[in-house]
N, C-alpha and C. Protein backbone atom coordinates (compact mmCIF):
# COMPACT_ATOMS: atom_id res chain seq x y z
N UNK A 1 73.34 34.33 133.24
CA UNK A 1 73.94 33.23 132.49
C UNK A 1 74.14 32.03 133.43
N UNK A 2 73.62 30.91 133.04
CA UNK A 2 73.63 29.65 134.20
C UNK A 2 75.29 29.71 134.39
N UNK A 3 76.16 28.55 135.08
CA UNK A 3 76.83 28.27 135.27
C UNK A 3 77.22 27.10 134.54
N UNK A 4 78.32 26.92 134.26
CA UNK A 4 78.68 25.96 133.56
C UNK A 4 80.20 25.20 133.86
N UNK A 5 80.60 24.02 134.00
CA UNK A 5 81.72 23.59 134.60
C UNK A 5 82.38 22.72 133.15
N UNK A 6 83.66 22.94 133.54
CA UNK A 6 84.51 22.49 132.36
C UNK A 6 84.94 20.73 132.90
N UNK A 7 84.34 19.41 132.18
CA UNK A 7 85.13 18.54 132.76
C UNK A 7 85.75 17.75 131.62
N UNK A 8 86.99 17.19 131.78
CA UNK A 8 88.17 16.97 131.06
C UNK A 8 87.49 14.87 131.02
N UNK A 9 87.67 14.70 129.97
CA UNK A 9 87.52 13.18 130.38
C UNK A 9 88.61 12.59 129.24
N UNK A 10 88.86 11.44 129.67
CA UNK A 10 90.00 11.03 128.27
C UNK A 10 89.56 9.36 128.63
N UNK A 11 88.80 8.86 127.12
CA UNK A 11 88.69 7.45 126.69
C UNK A 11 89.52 6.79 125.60
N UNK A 12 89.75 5.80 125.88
CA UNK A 12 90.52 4.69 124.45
C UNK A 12 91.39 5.71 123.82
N UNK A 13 92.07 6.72 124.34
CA UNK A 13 93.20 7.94 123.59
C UNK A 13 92.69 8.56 123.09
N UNK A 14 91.40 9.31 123.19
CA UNK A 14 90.59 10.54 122.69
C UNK A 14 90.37 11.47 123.64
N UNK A 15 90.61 12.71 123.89
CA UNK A 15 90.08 13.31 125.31
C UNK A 15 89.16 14.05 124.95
N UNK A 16 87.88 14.25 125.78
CA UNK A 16 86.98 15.23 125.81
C UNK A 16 87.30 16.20 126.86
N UNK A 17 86.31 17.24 126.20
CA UNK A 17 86.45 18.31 127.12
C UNK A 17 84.61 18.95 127.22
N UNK A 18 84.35 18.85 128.07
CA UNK A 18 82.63 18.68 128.08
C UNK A 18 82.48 19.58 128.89
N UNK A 19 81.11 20.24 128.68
CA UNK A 19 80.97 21.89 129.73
C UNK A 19 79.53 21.34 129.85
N UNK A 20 79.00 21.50 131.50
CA UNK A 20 77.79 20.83 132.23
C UNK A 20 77.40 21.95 133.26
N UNK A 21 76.34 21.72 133.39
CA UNK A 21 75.67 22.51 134.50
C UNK A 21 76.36 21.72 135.52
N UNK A 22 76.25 22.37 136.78
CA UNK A 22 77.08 21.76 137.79
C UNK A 22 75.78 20.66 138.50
N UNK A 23 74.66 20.58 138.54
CA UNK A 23 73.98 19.63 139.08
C UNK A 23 74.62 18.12 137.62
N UNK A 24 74.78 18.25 136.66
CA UNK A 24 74.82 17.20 135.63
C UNK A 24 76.73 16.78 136.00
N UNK A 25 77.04 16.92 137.04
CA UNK A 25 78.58 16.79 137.05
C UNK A 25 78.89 15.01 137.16
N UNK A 26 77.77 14.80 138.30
CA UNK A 26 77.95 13.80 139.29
C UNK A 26 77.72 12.80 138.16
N UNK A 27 76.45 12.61 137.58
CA UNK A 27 76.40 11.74 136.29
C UNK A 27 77.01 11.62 135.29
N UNK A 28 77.93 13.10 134.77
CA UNK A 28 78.68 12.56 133.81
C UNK A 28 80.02 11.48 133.97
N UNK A 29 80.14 12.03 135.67
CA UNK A 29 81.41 11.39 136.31
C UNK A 29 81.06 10.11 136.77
N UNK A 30 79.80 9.52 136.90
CA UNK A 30 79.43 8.03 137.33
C UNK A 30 79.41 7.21 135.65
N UNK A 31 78.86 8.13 134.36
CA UNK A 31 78.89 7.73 133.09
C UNK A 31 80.74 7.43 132.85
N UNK A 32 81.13 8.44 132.66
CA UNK A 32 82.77 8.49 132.62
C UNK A 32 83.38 7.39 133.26
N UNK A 33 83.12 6.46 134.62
CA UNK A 33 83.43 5.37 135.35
C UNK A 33 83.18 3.80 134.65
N UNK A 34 81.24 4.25 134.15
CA UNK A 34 80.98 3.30 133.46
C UNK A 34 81.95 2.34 132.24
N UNK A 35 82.10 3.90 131.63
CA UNK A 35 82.49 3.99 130.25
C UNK A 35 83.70 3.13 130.72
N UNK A 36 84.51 3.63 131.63
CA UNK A 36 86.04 3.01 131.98
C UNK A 36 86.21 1.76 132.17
N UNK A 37 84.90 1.44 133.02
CA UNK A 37 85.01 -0.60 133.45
C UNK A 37 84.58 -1.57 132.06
N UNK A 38 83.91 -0.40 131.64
CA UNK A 38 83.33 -1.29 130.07
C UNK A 38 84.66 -1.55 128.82
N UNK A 39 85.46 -0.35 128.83
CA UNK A 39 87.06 -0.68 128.22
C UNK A 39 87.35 -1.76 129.11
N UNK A 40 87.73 -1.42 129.78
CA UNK A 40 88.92 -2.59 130.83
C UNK A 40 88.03 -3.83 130.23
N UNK A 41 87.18 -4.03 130.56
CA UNK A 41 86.44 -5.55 130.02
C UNK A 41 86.51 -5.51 128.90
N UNK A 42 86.03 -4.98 127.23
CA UNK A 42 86.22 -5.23 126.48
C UNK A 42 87.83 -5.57 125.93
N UNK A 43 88.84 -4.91 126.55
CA UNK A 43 90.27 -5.36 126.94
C UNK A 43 90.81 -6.74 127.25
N UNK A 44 89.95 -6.74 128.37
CA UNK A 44 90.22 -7.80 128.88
C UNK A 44 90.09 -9.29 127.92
N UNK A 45 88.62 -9.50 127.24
CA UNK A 45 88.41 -10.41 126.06
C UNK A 45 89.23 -10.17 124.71
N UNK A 46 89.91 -9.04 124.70
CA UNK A 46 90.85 -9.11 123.49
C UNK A 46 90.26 -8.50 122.12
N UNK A 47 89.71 -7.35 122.46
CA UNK A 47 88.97 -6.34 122.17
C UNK A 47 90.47 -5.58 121.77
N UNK A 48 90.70 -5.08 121.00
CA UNK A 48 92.33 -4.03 120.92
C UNK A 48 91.92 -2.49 120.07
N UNK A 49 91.11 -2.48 119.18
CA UNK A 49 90.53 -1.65 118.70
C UNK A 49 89.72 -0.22 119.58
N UNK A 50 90.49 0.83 119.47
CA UNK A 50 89.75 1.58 119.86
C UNK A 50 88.17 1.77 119.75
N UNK A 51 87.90 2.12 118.27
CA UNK A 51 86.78 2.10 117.53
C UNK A 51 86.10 1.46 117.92
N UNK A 52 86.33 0.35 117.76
CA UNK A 52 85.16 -1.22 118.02
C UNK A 52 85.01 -1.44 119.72
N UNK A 53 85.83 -1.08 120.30
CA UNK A 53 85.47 -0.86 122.03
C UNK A 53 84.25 -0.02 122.21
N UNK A 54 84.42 1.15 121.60
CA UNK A 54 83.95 2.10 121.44
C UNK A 54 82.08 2.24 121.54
N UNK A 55 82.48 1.51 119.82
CA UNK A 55 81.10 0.93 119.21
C UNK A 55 80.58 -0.21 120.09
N UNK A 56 80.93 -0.72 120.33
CA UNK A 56 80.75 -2.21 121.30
C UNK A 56 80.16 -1.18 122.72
N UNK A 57 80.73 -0.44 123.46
CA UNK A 57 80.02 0.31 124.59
C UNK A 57 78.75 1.35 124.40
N UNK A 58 78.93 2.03 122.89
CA UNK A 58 77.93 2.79 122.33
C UNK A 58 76.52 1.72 122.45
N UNK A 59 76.82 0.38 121.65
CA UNK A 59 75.78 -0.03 121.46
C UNK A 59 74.88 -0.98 123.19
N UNK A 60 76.11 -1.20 123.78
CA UNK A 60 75.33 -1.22 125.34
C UNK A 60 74.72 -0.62 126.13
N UNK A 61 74.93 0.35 125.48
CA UNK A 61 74.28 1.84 126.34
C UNK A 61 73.10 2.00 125.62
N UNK A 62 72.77 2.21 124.50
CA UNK A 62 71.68 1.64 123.94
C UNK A 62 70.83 1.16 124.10
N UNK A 63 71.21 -0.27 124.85
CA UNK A 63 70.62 -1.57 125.20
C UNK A 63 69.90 -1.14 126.05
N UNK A 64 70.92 -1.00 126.72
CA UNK A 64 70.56 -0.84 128.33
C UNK A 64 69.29 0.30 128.62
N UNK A 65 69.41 1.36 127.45
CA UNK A 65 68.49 2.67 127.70
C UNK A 65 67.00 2.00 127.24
N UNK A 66 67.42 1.35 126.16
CA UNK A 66 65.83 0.60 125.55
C UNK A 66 65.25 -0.27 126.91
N UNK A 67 65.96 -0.99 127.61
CA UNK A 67 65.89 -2.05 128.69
C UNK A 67 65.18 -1.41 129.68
N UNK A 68 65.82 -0.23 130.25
CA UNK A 68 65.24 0.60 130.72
C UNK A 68 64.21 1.55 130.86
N UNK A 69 63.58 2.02 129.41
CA UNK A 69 62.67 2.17 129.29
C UNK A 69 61.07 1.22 129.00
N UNK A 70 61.59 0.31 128.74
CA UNK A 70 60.51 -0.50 128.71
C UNK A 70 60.61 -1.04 130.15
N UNK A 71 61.25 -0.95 130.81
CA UNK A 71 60.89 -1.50 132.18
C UNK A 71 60.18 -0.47 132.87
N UNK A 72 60.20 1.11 132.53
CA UNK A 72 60.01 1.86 133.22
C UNK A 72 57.91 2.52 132.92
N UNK A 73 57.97 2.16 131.75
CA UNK A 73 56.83 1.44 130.60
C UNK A 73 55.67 1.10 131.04
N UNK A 74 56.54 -0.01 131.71
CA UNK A 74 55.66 -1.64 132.30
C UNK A 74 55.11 -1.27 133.89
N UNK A 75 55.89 -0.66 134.53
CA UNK A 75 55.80 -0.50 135.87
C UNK A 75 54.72 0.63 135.68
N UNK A 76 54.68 1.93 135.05
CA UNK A 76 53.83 2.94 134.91
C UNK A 76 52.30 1.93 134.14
N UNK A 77 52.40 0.85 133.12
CA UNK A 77 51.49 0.13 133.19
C UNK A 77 50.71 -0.54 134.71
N UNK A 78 51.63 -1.04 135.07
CA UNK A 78 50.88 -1.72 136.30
C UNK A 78 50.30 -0.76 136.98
N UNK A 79 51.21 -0.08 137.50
CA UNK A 79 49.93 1.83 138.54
C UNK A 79 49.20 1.94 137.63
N UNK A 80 49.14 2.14 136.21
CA UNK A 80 47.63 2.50 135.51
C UNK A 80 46.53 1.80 136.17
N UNK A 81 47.03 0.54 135.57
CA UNK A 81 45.93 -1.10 135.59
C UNK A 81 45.44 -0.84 137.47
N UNK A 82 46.40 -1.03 138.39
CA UNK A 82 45.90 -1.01 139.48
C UNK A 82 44.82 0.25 139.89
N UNK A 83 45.05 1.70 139.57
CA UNK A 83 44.78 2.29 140.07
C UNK A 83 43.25 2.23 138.90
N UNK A 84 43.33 1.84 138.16
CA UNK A 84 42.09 1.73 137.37
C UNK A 84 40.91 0.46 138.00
N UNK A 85 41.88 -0.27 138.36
CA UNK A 85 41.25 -1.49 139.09
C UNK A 85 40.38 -0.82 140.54
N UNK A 86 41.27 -0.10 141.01
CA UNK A 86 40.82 0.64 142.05
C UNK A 86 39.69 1.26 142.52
N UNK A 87 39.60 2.02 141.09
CA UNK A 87 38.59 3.34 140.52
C UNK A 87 37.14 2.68 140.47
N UNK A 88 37.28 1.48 139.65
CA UNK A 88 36.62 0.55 139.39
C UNK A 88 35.62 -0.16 140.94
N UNK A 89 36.28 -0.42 141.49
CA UNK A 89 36.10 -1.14 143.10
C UNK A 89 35.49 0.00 143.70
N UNK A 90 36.05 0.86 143.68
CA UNK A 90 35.60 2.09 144.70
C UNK A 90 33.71 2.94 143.75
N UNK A 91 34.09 2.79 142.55
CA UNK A 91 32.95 2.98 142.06
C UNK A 91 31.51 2.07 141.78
N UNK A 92 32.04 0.74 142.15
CA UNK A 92 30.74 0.08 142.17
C UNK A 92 30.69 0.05 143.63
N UNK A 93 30.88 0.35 144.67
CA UNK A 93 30.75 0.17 146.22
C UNK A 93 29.76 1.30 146.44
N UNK A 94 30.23 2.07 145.65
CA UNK A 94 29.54 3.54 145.43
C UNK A 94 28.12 3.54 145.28
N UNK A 95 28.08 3.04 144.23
CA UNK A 95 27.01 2.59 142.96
C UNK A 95 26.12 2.11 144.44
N UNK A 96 24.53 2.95 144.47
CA UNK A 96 23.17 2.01 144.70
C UNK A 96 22.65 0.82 144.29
């Protein structure tokens, strides 16, 4: 049976209680940080709503994952294109 770790987190007055493989600890606890500076700021502008903090961080994370994948997309485009460019070069040098 893998291992599994119990971690306690408490947002906007809701607490979780989340069970992770112990390699997934470190990220939930850098996510859990996120999550925390993103209240304090939505706070800060006068944000008072749990819910809508909430939703308001749900949908940045979102963002950010779409943002991220298309950046990640683009870059695996360019190694295609280059290494095709490559293939290309190396095969007409080839070429009699």
């Amino acid at each position: 049976m893998e291992e599994r770790l119990t971690i306690n987190l408490k947002f906007a007055g809701t607490e979780l209680r989340l069970k992770s493989p112990p390699e997934e600890e470190y990220f939930i606890r850098q996510a859990a940080a996120i999550i925390l500076e993103r209240i304090d700021f939505y706070r800060s502008i006068g944000v008072t709503d749990n819910q809508e903090v909430l939703s308001r961080i749900a949908v940045d994370s979102v963002v950010a994952r779409l943002k991220g994948d298309e950046q990640v997309q683009r870059m695996q485009r360019m190694v295609f294109d280059k290494i095709t460019q490559l293939d290309q070069s190396i095969s007409m040098n080839l070429t009699p």
